[in-house]
C-alpha atoms as a PDB file:
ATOM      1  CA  UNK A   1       0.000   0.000   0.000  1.00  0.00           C
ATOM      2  CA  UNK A   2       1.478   3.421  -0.925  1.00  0.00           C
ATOM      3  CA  UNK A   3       1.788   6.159   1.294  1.00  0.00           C
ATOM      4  CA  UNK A   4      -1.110   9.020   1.743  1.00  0.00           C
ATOM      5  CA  UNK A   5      -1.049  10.747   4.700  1.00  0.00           C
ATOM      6  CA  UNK A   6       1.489  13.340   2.938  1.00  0.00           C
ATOM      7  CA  UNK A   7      -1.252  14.344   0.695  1.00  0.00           C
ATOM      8  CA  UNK A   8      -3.893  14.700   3.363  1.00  0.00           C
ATOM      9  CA  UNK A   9      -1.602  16.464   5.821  1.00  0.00           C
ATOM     10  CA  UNK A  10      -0.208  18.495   3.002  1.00  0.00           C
ATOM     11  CA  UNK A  11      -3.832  20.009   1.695  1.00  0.00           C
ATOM     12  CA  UNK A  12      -5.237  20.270   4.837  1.00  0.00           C
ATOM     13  CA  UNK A  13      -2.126  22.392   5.863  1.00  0.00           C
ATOM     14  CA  UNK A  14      -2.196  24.295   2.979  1.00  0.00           C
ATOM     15  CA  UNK A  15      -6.019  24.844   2.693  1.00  0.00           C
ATOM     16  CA  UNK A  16      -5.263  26.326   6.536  1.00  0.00           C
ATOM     17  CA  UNK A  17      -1.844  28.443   5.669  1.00  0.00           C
ATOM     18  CA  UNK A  18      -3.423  30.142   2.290  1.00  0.00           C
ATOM     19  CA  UNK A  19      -7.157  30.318   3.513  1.00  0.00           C
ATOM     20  CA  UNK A  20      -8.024  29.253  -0.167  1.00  0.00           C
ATOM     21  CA  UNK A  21      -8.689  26.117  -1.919  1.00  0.00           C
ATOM     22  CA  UNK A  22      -5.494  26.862  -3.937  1.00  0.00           C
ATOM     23  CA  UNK A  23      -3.650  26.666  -1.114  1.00  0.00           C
ATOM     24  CA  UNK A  24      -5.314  23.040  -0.757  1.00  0.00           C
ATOM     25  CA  UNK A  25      -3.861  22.285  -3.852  1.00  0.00           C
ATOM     26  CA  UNK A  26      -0.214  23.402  -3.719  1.00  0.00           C
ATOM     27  CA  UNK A  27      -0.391  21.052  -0.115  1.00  0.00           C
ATOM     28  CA  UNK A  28      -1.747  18.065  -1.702  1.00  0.00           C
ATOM     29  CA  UNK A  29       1.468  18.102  -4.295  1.00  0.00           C
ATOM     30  CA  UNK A  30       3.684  18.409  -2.000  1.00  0.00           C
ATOM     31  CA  UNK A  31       2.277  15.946  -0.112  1.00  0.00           C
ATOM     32  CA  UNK A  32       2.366  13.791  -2.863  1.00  0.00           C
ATOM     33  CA  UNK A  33       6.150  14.564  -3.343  1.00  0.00           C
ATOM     34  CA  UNK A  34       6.945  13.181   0.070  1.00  0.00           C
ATOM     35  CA  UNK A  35       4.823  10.212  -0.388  1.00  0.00           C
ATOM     36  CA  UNK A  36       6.774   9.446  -3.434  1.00  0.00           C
ATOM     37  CA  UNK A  37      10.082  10.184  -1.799  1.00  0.00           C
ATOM     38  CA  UNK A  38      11.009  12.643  -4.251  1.00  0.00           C
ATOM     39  CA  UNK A  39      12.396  15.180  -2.104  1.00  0.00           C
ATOM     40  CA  UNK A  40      14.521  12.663  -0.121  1.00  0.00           C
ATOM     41  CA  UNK A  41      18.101  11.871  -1.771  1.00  0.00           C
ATOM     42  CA  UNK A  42      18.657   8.566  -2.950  1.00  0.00           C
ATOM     43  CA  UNK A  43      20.144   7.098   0.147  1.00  0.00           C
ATOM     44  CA  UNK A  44      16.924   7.659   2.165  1.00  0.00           C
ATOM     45  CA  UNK A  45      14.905   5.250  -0.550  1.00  0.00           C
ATOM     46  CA  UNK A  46      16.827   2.240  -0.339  1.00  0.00           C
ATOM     47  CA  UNK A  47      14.157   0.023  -1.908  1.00  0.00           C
ATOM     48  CA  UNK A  48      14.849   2.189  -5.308  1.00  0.00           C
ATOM     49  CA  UNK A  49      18.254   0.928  -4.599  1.00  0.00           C
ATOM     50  CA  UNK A  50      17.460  -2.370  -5.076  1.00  0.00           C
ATOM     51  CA  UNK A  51      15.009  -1.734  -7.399  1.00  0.00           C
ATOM     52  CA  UNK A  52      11.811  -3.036  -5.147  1.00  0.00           C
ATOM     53  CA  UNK A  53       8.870  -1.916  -3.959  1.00  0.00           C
ATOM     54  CA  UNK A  54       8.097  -0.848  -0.554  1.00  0.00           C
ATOM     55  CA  UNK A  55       6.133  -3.858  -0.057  1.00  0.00           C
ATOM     56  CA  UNK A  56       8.356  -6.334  -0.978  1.00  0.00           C
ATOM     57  CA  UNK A  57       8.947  -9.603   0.932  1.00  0.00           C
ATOM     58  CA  UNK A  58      12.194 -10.566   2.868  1.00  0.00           C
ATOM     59  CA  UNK A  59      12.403 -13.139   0.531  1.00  0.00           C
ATOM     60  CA  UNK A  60      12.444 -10.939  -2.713  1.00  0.00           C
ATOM     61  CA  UNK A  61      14.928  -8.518  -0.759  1.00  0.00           C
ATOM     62  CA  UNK A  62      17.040 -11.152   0.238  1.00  0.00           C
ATOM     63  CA  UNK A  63      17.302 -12.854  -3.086  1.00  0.00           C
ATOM     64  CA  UNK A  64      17.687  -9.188  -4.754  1.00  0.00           C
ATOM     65  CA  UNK A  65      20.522  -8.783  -2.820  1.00  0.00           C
ATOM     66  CA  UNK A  66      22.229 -11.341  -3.324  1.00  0.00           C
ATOM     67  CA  UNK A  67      21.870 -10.930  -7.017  1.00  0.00           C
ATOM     68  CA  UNK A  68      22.965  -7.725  -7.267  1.00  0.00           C
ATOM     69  CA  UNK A  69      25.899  -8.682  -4.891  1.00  0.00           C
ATOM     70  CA  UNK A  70      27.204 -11.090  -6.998  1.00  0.00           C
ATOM     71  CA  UNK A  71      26.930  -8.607 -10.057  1.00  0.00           C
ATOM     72  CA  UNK A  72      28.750  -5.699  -8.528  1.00  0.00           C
ATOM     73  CA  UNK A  73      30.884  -7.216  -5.854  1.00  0.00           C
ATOM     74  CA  UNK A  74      34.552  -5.621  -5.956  1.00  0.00           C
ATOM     75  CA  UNK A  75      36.426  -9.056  -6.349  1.00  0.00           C
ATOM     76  CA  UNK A  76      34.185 -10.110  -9.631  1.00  0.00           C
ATOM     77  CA  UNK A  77      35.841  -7.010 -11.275  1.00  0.00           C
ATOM     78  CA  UNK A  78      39.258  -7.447  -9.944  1.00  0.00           C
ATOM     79  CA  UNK A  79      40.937  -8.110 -13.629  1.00  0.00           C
ATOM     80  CA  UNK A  80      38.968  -5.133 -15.075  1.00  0.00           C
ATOM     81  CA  UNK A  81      40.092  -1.257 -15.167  1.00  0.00           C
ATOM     82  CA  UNK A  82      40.718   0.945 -12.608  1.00  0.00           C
ATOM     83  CA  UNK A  83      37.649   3.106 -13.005  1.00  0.00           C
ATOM     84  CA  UNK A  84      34.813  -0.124 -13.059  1.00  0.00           C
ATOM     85  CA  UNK A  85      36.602  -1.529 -10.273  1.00  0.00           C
ATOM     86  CA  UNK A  86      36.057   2.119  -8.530  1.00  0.00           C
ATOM     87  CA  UNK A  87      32.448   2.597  -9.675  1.00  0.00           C
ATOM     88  CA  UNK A  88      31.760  -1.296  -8.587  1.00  0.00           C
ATOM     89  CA  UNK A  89      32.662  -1.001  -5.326  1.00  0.00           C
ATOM     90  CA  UNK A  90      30.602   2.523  -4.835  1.00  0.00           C
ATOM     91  CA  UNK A  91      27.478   0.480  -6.286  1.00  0.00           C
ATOM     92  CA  UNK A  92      28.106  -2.408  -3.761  1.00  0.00           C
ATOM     93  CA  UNK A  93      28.280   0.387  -0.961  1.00  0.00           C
ATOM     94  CA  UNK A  94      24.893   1.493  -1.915  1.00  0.00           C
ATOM     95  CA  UNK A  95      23.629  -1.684  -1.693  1.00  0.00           C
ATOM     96  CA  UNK A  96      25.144  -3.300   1.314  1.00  0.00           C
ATOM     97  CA  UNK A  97      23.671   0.439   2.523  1.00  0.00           C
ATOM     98  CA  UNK A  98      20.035   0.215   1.468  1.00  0.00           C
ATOM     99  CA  UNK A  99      19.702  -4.094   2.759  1.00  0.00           C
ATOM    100  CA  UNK A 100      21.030  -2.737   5.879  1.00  0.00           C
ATOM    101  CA  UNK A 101      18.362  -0.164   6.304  1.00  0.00           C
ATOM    102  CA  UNK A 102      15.580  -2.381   5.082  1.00  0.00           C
ATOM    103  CA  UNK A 103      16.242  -5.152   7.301  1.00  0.00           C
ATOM    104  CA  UNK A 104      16.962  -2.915  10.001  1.00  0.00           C
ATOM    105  CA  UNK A 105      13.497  -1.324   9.398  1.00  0.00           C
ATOM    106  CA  UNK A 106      11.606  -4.487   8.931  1.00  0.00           C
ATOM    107  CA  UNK A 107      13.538  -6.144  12.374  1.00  0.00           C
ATOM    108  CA  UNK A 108      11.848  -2.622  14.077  1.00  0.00           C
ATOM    109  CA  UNK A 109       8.221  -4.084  13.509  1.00  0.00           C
END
């Protein structure tokens, strides 16, 4: 289920701050930018890291993982040059990153 409270809070705070229904308006988009983490830089939307949903199951993010692992792990692109080797082990940071924040998230519950 996706996220809506942003857009209620954000019209009803806006209908209240502008006194008009315009005002109601301008709230309910950018509500709907929060919702959609669109204002939050990409390390604070880890599942768009991994290229899930929010309501994925541990499974799925588990087996994601692991695939994506084995695809950008530094030691597969030991023999290659200087600069994948560099950019492979920033993408593997990112996603040992974003599985650490979802399962720390989902262990929360």
């Amino acid at each position: 289920m996706k996220p809506w409270y942003g857009k209620l809070l954000g019209f009803i705070a806006g209908w209240l701050l502008l006194r008009h229904p315009v005002g109601g308006l301008i709230g309910l988009l950018i509500g709907h930018a929060f919702d959609a983490d669109w204002l939050l830089p990409q390390r604070a939307a880890p599942y768009r890291v991994l290229g899930l949903e929010r309501g994925a199951s541990d499974e799925d993010v588990d087996r994601t993982y692991r695939k994506l692992m084995a695809q950008y792990h530094p030691d597969r692109v030991a023999t290659a040059a200087p600069e994948l080797q560099e950019q492979a082990a920033r993408r593997a940071a990112e996603i040992n990153a974003a599985y650490t924040r979802i399962r720390g998230k989902r262990r929360r519950r």
